[in-house]
N, C-alpha and C. Protein backbone atom coordinates (compact mmCIF):
# COMPACT_ATOMS: atom_id res chain seq x y z
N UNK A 1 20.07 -41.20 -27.23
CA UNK A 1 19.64 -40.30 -26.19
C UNK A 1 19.53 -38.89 -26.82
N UNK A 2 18.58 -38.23 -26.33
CA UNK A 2 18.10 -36.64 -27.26
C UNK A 2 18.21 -36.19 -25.98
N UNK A 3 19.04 -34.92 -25.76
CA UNK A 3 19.74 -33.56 -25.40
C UNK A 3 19.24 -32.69 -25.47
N UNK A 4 18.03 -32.14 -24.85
CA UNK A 4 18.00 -30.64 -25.06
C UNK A 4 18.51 -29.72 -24.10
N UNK A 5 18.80 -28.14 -24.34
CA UNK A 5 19.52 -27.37 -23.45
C UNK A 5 18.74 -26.18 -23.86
N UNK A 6 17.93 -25.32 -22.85
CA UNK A 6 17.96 -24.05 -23.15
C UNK A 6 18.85 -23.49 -21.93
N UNK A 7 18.87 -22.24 -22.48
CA UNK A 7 20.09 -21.09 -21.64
C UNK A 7 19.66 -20.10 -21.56
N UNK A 8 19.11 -19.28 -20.31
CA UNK A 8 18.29 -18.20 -20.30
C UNK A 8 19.19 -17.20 -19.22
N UNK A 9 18.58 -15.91 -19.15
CA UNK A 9 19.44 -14.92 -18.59
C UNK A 9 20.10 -14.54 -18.62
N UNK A 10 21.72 -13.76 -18.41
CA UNK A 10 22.94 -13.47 -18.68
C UNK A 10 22.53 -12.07 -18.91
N UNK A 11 23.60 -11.45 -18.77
CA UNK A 11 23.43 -9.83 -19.22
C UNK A 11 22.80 -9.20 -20.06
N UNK A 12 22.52 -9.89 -21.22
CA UNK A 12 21.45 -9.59 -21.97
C UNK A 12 20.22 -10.17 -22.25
N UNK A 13 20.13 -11.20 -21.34
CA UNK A 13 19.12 -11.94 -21.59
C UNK A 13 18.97 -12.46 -22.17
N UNK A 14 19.11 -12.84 -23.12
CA UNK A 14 19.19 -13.64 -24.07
C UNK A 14 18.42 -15.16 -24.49
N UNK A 15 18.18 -16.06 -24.78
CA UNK A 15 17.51 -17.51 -24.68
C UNK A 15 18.17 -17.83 -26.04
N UNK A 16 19.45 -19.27 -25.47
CA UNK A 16 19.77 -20.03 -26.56
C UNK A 16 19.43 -21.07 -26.40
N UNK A 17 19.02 -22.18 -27.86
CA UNK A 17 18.47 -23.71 -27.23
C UNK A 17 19.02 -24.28 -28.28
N UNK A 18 19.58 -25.77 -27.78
CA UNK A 18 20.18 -26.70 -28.73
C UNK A 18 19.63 -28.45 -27.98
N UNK A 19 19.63 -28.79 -29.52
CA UNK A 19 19.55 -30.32 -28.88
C UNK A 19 20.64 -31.24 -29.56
N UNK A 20 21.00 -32.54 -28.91
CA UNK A 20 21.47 -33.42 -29.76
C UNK A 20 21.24 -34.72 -29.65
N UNK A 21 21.25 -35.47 -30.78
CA UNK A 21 20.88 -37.01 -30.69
C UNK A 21 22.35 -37.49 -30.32
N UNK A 22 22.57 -38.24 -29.01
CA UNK A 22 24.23 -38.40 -28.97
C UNK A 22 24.66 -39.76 -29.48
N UNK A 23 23.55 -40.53 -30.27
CA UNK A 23 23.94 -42.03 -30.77
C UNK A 23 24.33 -41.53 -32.36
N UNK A 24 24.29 -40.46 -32.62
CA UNK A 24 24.68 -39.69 -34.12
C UNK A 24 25.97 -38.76 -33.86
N UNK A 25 26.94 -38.54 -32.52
CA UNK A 25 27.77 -37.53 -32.20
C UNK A 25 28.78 -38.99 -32.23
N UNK A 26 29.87 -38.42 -32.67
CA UNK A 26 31.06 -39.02 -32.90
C UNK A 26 31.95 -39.49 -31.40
N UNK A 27 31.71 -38.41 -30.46
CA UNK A 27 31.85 -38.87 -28.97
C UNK A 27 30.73 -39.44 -28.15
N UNK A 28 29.99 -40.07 -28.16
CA UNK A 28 28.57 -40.20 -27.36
C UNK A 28 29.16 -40.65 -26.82
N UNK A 29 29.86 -41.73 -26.56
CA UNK A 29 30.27 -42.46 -25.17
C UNK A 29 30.27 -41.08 -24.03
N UNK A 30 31.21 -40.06 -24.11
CA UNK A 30 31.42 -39.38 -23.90
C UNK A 30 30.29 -38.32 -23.25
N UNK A 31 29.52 -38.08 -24.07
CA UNK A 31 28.67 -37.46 -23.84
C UNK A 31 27.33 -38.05 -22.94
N UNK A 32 27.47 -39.57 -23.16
CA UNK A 32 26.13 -40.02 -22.51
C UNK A 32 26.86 -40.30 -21.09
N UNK A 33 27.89 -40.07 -20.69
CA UNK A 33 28.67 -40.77 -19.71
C UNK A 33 28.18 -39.36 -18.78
N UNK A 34 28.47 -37.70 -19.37
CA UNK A 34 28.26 -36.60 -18.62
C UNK A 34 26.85 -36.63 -18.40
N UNK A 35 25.72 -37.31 -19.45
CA UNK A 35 24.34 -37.21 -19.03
C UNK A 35 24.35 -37.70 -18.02
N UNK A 36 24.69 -39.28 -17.97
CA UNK A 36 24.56 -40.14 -16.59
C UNK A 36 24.74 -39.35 -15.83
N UNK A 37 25.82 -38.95 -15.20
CA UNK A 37 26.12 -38.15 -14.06
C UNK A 37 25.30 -36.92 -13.84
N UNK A 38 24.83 -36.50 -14.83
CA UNK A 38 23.44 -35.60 -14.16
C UNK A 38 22.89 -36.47 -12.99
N UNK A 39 22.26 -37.44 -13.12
CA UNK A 39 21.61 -37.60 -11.94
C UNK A 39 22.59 -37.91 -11.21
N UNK A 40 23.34 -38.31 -10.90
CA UNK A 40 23.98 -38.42 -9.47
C UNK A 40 25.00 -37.34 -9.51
N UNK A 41 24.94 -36.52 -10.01
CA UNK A 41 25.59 -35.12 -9.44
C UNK A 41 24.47 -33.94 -8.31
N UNK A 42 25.59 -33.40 -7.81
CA UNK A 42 24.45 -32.11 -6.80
C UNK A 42 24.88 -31.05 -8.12
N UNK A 43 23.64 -30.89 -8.18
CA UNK A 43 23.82 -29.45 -9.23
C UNK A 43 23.22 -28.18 -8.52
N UNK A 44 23.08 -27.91 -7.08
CA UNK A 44 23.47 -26.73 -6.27
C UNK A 44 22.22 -26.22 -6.74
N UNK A 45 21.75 -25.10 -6.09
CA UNK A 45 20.53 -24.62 -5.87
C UNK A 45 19.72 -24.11 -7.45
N UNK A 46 20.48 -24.02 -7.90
CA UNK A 46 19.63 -23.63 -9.68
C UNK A 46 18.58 -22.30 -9.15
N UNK A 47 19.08 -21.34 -8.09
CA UNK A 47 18.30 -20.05 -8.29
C UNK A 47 19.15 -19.53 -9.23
N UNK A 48 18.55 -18.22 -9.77
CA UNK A 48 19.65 -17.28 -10.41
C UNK A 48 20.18 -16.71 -9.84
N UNK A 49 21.36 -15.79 -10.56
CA UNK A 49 21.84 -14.32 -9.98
C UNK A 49 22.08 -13.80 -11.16
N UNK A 50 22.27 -12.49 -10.33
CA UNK A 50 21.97 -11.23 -11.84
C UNK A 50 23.18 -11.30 -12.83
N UNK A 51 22.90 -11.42 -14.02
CA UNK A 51 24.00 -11.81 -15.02
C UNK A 51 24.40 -12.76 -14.85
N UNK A 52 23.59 -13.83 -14.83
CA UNK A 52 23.89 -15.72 -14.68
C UNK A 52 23.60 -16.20 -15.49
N UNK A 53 23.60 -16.91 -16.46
CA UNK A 53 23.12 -18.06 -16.88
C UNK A 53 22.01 -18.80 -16.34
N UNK A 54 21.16 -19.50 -16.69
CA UNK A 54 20.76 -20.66 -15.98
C UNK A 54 20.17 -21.68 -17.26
N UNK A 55 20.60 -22.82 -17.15
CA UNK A 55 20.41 -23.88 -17.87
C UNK A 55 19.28 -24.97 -17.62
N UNK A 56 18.43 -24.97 -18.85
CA UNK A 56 17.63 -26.27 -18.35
C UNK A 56 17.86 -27.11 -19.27
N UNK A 57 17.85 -28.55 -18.65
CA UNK A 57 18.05 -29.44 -19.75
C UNK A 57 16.49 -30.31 -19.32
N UNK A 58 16.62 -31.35 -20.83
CA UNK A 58 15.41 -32.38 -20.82
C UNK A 58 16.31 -33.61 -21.59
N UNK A 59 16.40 -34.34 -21.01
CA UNK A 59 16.86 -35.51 -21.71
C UNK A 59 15.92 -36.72 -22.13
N UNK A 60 15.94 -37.89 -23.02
CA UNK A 60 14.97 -38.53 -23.06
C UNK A 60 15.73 -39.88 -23.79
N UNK A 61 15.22 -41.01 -23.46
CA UNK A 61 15.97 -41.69 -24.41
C UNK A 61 16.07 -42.07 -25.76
N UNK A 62 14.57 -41.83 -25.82
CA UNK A 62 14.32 -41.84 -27.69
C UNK A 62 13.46 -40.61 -27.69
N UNK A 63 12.80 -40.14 -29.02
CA UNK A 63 12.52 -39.21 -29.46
C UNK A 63 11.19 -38.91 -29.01
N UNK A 64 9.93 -40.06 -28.82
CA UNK A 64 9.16 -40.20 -27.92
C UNK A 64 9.15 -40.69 -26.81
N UNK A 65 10.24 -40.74 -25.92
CA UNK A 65 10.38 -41.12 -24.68
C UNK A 65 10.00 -40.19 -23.81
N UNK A 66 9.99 -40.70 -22.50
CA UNK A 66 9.76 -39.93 -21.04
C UNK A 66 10.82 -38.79 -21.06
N UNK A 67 10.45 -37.92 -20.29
CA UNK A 67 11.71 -36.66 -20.74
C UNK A 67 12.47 -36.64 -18.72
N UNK A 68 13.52 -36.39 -19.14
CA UNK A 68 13.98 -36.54 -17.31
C UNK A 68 14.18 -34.89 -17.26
N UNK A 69 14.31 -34.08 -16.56
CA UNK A 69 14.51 -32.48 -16.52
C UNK A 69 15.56 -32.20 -15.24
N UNK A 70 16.45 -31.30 -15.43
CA UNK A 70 17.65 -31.01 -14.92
C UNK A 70 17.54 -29.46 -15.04
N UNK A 71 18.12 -29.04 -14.03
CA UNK A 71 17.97 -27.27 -14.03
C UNK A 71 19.34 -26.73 -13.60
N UNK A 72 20.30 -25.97 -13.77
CA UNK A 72 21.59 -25.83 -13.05
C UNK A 72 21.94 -24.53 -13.72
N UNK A 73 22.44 -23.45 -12.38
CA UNK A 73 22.27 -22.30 -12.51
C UNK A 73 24.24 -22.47 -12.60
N UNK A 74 24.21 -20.91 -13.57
CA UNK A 74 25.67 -21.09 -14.14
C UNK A 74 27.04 -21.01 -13.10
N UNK A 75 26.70 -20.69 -11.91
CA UNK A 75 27.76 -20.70 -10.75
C UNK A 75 27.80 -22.09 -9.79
N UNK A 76 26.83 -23.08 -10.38
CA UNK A 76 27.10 -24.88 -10.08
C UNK A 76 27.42 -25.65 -11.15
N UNK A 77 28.22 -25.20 -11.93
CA UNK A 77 28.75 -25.88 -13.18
C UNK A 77 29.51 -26.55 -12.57
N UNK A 78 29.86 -28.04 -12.70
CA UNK A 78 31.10 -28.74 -12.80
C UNK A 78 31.61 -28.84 -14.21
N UNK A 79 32.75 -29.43 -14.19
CA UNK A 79 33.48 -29.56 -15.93
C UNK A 79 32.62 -30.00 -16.59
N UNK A 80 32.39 -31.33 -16.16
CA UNK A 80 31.39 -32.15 -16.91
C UNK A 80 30.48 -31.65 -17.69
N UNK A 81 29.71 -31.06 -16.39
CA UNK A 81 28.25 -30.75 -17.11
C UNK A 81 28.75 -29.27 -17.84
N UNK A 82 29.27 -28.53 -17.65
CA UNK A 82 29.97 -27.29 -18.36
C UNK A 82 30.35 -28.14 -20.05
N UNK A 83 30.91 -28.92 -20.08
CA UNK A 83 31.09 -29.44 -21.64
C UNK A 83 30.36 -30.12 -22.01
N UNK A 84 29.31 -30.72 -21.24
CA UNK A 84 28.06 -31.51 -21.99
C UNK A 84 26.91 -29.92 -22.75
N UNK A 85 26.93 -29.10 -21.44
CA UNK A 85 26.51 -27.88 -22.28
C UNK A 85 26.62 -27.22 -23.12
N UNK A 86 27.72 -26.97 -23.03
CA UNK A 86 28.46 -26.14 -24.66
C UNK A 86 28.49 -26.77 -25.67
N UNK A 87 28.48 -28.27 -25.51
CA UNK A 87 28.42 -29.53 -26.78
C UNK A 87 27.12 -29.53 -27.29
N UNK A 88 26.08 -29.27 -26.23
CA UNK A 88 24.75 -29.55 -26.87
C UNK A 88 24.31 -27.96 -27.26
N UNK A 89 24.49 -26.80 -27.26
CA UNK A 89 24.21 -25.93 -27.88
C UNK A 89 25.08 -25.24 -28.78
N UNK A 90 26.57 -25.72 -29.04
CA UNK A 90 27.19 -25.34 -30.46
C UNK A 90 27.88 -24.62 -30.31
C-alpha cells in the first residue's frame, strides 16, 4: 500500500509531503490497520482554521493503482490517524 500525505497551512504556511510503501515499513501491519480505518472513521469537516494544519492523503494499493483521497483538517485528528501522519511524513 503507497501513502501519500501532504500538509498545508499552519502559521507559516508551509507545504510538507511524504509518502510510504507500508509492505517495506517494519510496522505495516500497523500502519495499514490506521489506513483501513480511514474509511470508516468520521474525519470531521476538513475546513480550515487559521494556523491549522490540514492534511491530504491519497492512498493506493500498488504504485499504479486507483488512488482513494482523504482530507482531515488538524483539529479532527484522532490518535490513529495523528500517527499514521507523522509516520508517513518523517
Amino acid at each position: 500500500m503507497i501513502v501519500t500525505v501532504t500538509r498545508s497551512g499552519g502559521f507559516a504556511g508551509l507545504v510538507a509531503q511524504g509518502e510510504l510503501d507500508t509492505s517495506s515499513a517494519p510496522d505495516s501491519e500497523q500502519l495499514e490497520a490506521a489506513v483501513q480505518a480511514l474509511g470508516t472513521a468520521e474525519l470531521g469537516s476538513g475546513r480550515p482554521q487559521p494556523d491549522r494544519y490540514v492534511y491530504r492523503l491519497e492512498v493506493r494499493a500498488t504504485p499504479d493503482g486507483a488512488a482513494t483521497h482523504h482530507t482531515v483538517a488538524e483539529q479532527d485528528l484522532d490518535a490513529s490517524t495523528a500517527w499514521l501522519l507523522e509516520r508517513v511524513l518523517g
